[in-house]
C-alpha atoms as a PDB file:
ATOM      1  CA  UNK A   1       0.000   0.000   0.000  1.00  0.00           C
ATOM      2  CA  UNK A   2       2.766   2.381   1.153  1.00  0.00           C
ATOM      3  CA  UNK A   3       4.456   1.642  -2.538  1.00  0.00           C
ATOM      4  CA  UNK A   4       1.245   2.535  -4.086  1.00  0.00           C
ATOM      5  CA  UNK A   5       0.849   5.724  -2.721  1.00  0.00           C
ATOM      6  CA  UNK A   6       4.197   6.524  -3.193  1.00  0.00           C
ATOM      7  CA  UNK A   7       3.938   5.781  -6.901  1.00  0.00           C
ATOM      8  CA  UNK A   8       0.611   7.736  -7.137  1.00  0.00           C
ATOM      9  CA  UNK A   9       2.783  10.961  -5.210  1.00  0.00           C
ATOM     10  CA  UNK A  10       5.257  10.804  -7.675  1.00  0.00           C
ATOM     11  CA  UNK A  11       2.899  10.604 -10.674  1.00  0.00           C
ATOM     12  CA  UNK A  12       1.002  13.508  -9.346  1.00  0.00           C
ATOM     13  CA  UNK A  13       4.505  15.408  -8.954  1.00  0.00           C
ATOM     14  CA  UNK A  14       5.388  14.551 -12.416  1.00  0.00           C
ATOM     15  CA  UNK A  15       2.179  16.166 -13.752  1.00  0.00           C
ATOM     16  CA  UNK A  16       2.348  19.183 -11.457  1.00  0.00           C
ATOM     17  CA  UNK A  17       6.077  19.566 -13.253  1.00  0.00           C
ATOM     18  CA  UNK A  18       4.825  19.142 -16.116  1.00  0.00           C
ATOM     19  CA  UNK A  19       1.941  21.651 -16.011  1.00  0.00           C
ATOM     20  CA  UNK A  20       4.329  24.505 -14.137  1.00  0.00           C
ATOM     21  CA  UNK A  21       6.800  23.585 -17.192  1.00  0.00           C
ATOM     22  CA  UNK A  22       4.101  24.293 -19.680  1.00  0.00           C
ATOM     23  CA  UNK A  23       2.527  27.386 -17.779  1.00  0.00           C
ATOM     24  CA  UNK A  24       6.581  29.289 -18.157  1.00  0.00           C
ATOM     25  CA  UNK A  25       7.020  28.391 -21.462  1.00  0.00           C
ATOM     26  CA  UNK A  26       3.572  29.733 -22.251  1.00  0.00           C
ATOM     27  CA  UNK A  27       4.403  33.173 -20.022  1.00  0.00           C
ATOM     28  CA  UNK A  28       7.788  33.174 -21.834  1.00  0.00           C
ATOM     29  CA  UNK A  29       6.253  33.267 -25.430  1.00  0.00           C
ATOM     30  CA  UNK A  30       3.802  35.559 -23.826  1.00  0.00           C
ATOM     31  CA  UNK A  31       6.346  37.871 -22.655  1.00  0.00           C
ATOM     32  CA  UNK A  32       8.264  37.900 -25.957  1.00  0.00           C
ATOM     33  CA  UNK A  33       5.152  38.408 -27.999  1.00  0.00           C
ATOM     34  CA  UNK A  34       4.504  41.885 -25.797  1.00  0.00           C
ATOM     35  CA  UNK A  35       8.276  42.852 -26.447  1.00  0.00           C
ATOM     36  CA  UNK A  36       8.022  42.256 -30.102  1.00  0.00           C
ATOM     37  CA  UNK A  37      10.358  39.411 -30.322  1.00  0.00           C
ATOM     38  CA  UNK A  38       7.550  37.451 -32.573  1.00  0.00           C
ATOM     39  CA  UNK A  39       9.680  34.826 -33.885  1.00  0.00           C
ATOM     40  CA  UNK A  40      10.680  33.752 -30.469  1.00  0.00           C
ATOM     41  CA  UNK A  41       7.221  33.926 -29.287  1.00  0.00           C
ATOM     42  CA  UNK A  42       5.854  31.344 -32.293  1.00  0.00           C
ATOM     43  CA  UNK A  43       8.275  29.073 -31.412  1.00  0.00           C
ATOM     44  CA  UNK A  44       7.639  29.003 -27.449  1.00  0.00           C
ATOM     45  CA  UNK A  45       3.867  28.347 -28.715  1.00  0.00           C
ATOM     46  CA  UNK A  46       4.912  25.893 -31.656  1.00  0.00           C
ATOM     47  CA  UNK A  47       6.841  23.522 -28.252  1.00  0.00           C
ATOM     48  CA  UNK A  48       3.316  23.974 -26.890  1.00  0.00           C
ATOM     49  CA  UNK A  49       1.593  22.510 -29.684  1.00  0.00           C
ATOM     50  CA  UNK A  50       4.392  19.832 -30.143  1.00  0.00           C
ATOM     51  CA  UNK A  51       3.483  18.497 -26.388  1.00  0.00           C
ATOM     52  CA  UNK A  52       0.112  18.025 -27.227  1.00  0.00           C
ATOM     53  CA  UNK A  53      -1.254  20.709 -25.025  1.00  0.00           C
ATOM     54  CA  UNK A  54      -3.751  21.916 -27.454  1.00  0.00           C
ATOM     55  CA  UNK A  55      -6.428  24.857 -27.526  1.00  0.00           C
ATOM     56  CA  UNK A  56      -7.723  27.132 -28.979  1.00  0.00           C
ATOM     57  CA  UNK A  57      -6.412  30.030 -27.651  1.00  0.00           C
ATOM     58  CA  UNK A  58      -2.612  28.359 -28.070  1.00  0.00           C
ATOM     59  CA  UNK A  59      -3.339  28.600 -32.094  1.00  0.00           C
ATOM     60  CA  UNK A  60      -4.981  31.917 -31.871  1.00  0.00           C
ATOM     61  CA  UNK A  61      -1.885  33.280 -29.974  1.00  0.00           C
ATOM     62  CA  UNK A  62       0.130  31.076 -32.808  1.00  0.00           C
ATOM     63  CA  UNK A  63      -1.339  32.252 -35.253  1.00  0.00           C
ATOM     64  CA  UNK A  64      -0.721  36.051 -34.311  1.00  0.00           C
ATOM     65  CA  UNK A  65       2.703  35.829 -33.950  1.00  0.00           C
ATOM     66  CA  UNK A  66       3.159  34.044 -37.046  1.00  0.00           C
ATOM     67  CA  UNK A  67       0.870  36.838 -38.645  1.00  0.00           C
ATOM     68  CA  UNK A  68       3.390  39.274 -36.820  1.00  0.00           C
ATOM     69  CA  UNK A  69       6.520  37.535 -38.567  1.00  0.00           C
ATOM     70  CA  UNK A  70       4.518  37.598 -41.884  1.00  0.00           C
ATOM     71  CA  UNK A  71       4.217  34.399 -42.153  1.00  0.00           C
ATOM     72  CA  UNK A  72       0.907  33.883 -43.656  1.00  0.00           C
ATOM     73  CA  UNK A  73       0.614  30.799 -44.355  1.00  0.00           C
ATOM     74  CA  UNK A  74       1.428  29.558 -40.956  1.00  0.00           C
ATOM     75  CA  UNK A  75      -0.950  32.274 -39.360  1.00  0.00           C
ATOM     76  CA  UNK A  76      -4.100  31.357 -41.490  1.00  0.00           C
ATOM     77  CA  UNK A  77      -3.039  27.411 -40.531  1.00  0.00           C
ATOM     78  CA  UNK A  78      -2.812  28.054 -37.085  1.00  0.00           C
ATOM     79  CA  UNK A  79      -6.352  30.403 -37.099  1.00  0.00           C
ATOM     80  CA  UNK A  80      -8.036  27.501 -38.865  1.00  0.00           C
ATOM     81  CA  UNK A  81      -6.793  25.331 -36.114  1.00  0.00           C
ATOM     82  CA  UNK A  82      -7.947  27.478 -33.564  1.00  0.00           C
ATOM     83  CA  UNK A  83     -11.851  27.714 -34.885  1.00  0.00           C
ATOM     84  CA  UNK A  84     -11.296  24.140 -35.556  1.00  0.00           C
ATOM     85  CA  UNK A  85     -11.543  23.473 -31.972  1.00  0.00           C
ATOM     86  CA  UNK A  86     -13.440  26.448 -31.167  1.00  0.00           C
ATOM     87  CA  UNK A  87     -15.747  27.294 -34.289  1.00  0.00           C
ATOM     88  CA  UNK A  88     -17.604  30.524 -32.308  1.00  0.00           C
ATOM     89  CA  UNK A  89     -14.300  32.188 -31.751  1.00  0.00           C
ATOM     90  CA  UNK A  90     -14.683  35.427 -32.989  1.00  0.00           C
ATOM     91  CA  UNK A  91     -11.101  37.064 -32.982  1.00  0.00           C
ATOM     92  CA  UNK A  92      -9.724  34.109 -34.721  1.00  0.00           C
ATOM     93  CA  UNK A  93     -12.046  34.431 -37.811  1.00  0.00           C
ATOM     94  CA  UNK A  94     -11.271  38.434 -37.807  1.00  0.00           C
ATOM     95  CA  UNK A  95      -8.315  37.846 -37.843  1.00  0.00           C
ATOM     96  CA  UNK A  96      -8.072  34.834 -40.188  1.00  0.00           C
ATOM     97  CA  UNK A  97     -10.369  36.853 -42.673  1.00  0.00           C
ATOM     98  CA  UNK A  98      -7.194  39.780 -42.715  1.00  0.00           C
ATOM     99  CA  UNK A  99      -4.869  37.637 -42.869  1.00  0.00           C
ATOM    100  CA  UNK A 100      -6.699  35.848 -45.824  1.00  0.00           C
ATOM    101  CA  UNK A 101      -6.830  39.543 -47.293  1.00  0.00           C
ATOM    102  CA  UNK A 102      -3.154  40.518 -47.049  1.00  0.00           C
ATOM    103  CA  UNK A 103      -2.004  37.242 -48.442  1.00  0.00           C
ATOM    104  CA  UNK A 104      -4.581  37.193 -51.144  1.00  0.00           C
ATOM    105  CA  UNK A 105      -5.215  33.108 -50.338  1.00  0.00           C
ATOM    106  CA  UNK A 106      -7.393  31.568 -52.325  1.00  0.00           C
ATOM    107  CA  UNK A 107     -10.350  29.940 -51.167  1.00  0.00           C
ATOM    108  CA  UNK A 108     -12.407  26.458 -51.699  1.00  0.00           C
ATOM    109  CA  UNK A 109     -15.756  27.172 -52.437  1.00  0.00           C
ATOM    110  CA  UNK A 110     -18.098  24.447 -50.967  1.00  0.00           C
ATOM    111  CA  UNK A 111     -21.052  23.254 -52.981  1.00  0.00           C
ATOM    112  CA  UNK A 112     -24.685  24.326 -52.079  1.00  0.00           C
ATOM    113  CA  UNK A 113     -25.381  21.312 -49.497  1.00  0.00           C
ATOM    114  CA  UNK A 114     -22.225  21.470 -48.038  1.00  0.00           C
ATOM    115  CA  UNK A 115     -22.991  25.232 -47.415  1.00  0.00           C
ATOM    116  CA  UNK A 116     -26.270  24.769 -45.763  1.00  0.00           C
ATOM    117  CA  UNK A 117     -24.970  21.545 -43.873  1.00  0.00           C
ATOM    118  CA  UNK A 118     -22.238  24.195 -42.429  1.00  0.00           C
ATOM    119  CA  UNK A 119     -25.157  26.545 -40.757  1.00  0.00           C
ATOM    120  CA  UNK A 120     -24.080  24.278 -37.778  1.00  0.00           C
ATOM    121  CA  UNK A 121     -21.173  22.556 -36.551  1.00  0.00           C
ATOM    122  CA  UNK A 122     -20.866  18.725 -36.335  1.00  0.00           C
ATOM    123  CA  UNK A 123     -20.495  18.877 -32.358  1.00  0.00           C
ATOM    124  CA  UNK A 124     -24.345  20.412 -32.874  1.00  0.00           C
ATOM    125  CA  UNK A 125     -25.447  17.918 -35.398  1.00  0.00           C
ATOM    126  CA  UNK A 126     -23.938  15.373 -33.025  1.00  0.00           C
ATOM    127  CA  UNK A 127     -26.309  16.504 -29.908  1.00  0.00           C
ATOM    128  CA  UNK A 128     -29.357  16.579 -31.947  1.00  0.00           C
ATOM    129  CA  UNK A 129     -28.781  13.230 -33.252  1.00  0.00           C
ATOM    130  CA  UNK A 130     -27.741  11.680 -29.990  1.00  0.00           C
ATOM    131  CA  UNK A 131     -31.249  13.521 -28.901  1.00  0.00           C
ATOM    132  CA  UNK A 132     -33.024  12.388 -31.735  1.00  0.00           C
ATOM    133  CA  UNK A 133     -32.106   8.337 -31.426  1.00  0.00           C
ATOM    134  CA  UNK A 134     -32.901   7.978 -27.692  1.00  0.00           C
ATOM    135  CA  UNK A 135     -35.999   9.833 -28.093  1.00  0.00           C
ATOM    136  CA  UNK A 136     -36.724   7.518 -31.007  1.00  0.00           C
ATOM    137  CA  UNK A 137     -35.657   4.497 -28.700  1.00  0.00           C
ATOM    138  CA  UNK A 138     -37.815   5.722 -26.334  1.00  0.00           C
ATOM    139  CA  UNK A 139     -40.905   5.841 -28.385  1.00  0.00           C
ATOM    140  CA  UNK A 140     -40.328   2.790 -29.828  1.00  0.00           C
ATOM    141  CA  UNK A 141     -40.565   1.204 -25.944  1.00  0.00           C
ATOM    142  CA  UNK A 142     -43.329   3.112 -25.232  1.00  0.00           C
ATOM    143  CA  UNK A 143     -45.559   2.306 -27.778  1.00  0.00           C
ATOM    144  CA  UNK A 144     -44.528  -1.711 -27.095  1.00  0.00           C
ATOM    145  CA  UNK A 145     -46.125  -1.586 -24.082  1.00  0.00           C
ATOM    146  CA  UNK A 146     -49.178   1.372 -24.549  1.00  0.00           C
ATOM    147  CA  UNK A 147     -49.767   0.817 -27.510  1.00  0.00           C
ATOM    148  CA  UNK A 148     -49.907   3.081 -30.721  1.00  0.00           C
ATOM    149  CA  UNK A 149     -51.090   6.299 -31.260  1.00  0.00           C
ATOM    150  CA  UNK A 150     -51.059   9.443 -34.085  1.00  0.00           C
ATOM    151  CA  UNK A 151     -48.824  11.572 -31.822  1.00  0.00           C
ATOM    152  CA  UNK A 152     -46.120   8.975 -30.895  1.00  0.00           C
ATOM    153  CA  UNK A 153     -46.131   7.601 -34.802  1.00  0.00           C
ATOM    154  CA  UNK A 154     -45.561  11.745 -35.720  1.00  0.00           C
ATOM    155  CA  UNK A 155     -43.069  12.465 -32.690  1.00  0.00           C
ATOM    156  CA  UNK A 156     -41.394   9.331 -34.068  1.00  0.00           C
ATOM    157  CA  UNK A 157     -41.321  10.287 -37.770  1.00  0.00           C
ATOM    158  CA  UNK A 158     -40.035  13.506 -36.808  1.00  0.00           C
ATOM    159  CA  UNK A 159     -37.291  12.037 -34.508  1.00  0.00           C
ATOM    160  CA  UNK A 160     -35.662   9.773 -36.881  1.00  0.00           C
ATOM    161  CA  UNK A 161     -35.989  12.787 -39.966  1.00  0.00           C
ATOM    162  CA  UNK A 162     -33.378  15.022 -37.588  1.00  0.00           C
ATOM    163  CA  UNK A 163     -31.390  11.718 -36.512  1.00  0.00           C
ATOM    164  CA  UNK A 164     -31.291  11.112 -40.433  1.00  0.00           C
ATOM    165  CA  UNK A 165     -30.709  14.698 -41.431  1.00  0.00           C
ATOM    166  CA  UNK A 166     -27.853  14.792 -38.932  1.00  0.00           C
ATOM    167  CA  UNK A 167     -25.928  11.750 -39.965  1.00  0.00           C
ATOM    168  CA  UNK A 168     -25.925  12.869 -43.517  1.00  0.00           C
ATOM    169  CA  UNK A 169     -24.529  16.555 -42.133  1.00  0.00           C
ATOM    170  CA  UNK A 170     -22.332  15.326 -40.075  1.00  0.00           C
ATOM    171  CA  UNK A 171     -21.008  13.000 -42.760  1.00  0.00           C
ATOM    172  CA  UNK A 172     -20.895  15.914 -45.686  1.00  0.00           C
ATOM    173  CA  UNK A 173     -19.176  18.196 -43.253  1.00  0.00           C
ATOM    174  CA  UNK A 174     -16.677  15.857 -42.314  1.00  0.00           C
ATOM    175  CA  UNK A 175     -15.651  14.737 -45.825  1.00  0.00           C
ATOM    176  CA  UNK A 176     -16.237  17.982 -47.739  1.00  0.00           C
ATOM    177  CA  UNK A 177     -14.146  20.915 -48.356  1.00  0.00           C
ATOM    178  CA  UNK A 178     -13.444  21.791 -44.771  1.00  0.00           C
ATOM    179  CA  UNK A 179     -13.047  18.648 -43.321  1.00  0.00           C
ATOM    180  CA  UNK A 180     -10.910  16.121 -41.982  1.00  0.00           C
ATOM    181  CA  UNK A 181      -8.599  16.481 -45.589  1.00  0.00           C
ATOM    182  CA  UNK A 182      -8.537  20.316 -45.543  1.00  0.00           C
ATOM    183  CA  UNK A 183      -5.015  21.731 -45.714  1.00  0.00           C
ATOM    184  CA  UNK A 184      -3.285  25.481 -45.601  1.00  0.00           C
ATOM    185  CA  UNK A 185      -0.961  25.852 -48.128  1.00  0.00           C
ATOM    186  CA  UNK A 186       2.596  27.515 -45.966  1.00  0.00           C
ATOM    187  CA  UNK A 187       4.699  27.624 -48.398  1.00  0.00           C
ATOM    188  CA  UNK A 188       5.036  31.151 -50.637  1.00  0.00           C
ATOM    189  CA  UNK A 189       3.766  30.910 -54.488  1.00  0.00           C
ATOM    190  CA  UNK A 190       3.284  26.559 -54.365  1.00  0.00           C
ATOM    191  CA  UNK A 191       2.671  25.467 -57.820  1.00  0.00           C
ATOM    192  CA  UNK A 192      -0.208  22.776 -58.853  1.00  0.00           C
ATOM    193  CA  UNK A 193       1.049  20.121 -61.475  1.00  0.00           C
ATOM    194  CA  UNK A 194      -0.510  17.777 -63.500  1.00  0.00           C
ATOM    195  CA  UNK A 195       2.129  15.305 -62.533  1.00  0.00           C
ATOM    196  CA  UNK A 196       4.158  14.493 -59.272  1.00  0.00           C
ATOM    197  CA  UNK A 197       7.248  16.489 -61.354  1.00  0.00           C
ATOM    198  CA  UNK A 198       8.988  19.610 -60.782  1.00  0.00           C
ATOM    199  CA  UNK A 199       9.432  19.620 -64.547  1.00  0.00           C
ATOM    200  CA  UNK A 200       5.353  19.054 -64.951  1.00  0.00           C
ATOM    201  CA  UNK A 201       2.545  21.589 -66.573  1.00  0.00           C
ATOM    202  CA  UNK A 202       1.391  23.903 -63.874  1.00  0.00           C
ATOM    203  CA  UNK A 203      -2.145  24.393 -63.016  1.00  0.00           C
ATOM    204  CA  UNK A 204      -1.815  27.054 -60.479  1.00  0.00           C
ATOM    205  CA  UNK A 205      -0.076  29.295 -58.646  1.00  0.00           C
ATOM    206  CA  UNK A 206      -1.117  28.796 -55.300  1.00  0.00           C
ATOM    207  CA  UNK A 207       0.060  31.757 -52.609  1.00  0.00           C
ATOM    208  CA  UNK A 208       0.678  31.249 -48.855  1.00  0.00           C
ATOM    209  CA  UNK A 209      -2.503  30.464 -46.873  1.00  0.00           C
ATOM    210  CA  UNK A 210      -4.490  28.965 -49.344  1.00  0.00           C
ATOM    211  CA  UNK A 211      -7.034  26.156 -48.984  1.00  0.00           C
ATOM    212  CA  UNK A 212      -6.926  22.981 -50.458  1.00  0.00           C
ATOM    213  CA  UNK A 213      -8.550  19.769 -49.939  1.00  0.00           C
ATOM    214  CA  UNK A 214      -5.991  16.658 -50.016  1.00  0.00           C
ATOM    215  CA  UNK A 215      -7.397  13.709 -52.116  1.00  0.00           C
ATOM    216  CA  UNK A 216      -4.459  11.199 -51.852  1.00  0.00           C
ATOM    217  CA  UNK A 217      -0.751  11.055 -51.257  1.00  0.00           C
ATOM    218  CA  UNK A 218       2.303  10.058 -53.282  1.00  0.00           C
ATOM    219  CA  UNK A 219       5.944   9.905 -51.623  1.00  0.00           C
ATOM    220  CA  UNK A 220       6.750  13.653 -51.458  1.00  0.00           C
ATOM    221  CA  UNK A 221       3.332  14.441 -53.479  1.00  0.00           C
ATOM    222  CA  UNK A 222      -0.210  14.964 -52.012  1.00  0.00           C
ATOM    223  CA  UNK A 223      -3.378  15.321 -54.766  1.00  0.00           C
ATOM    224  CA  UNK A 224      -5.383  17.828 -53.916  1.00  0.00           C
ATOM    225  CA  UNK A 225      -8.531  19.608 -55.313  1.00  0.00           C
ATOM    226  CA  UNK A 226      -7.594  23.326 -55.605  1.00  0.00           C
ATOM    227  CA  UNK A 227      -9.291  26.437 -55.450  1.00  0.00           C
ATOM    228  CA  UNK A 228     -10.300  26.889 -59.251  1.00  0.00           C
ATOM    229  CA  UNK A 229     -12.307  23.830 -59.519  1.00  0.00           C
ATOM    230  CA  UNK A 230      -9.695  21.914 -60.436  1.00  0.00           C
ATOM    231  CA  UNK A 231      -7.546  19.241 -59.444  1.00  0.00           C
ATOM    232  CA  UNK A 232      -3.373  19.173 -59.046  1.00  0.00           C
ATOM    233  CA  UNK A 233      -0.141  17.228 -57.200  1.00  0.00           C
ATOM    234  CA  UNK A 234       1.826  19.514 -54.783  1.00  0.00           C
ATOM    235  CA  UNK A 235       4.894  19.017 -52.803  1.00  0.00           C
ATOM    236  CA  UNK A 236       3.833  17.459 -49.479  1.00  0.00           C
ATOM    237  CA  UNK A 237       6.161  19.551 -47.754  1.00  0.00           C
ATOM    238  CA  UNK A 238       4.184  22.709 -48.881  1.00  0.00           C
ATOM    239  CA  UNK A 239       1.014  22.144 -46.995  1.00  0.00           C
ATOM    240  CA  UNK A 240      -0.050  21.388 -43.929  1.00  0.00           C
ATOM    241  CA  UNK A 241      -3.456  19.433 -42.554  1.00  0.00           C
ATOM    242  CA  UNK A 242      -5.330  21.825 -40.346  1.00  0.00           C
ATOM    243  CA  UNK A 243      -6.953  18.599 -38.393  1.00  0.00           C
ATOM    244  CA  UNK A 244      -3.703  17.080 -36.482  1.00  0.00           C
END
């Protein structure tokens, strides 16, 4: 017993060191973000994000002192990642939207369902349909044992139409244009080609911060449908996934 607790003191130790770690490397980046020392400051966040210690206001602070740097591929990345986790954030989409402007990104425009899937988020679609089936359950058991009537047959109609409508959300969000493939283009003036070939036909000039959706992947290549509708190899190392 005496071992145990000893083992359960240390492991609460370790993550009390850990946290107080975290919490001066966070102050440090904060400190050298107020001093203008930006480039120091992304990094101090960027061994944040490395240990896993995600949030949203970690890629929101990222993402400004990237911006800062004028970086702005890395800042749009890291502002994506924040409303990622945190879709209602306000400053991050400001502040995404200028850096968008400055860099001139390019955009994916997302087809008519997938735009009026996206007038909620999936972790809203997710409650309604979690909702929807155990009220469904529930009516089903009910009526076993009470028997049928109009109102339960409507309530239940209606119940499995918004469990039905939220699968297929969920499922168009997730595997549309700003989904789990999405990806920021970081690197300055990437070019599209037909082939996986520095030597190959361009398809288009693609600046810092752009969106692209990432089809497959190829050694150093990823496939990816682009901004103008159409479709084009990359170097891997020139975008990153905003889902990590």
């Amino acid at each position: 017993m005496r071992a145990r607790l000893c083992l359960l003191c240390l492991s609460a130790g370790f993550v009390l060191s850990a946290k107080a770690a975290d919490e001066k490397v966070f102050a440090q980046a904060n400190k050298a973000y107020a001093e203008g020392r930006f480039g120091e400051a992304a990094a101090n966040y960027e061994s944040l994000v490395r240990s896993g210690k995600w949030n949203a206001n970690l890629f929101y602070d990222l993402g400004n002192a990237w911006y800062r740097t004028g970086d702005f591929g890395q800042a749009i990345l890291n502002y994506e990642r924040a409303l990622a986790l945190d879709p209602r954030q306000p400053e991050a989409d400001a502040n995404l939207r200028l850096a968008r402007d400055e860099a001139r990104a390019l955009e994916l425009r997302p087809n008519w369902i997938e735009h009026y899937a996206s007038m909620a988020t999936v972790k809203q679609y997710t409650i309604a349909g979690v909702i929807a089936l155990w009220l469904s359950i529930f009516l089903v058991v009910h009526s076993s044992f009470s028997g049928r009537s109009a109102g339960r047959i409507a309530l239940l109609g209606l119940s499995l139409i918004v469990l039905g409508v939220s699968v297929f959300a969920i499922a168009t969000l997730e595997n549309g244009m700003h989904g789990d493939a999405l990806a920021i283009v970081t690197g300055k003036n990437v070019e599209a080609r037909l082939a996986t070939a520095d030597t190959a036909k361009s398809v288009l000039v693609l600046p810092a911060g752009s969106e692209i959706k990432i089809l497959s992947e190829r050694g150093d290549w990823v496939y990816a449908a682009l901004p103008n509708d159409q479709r084009g190899w990359i170097p891997a190392s020139g975008a990153q996934r905003v889902r990590m």
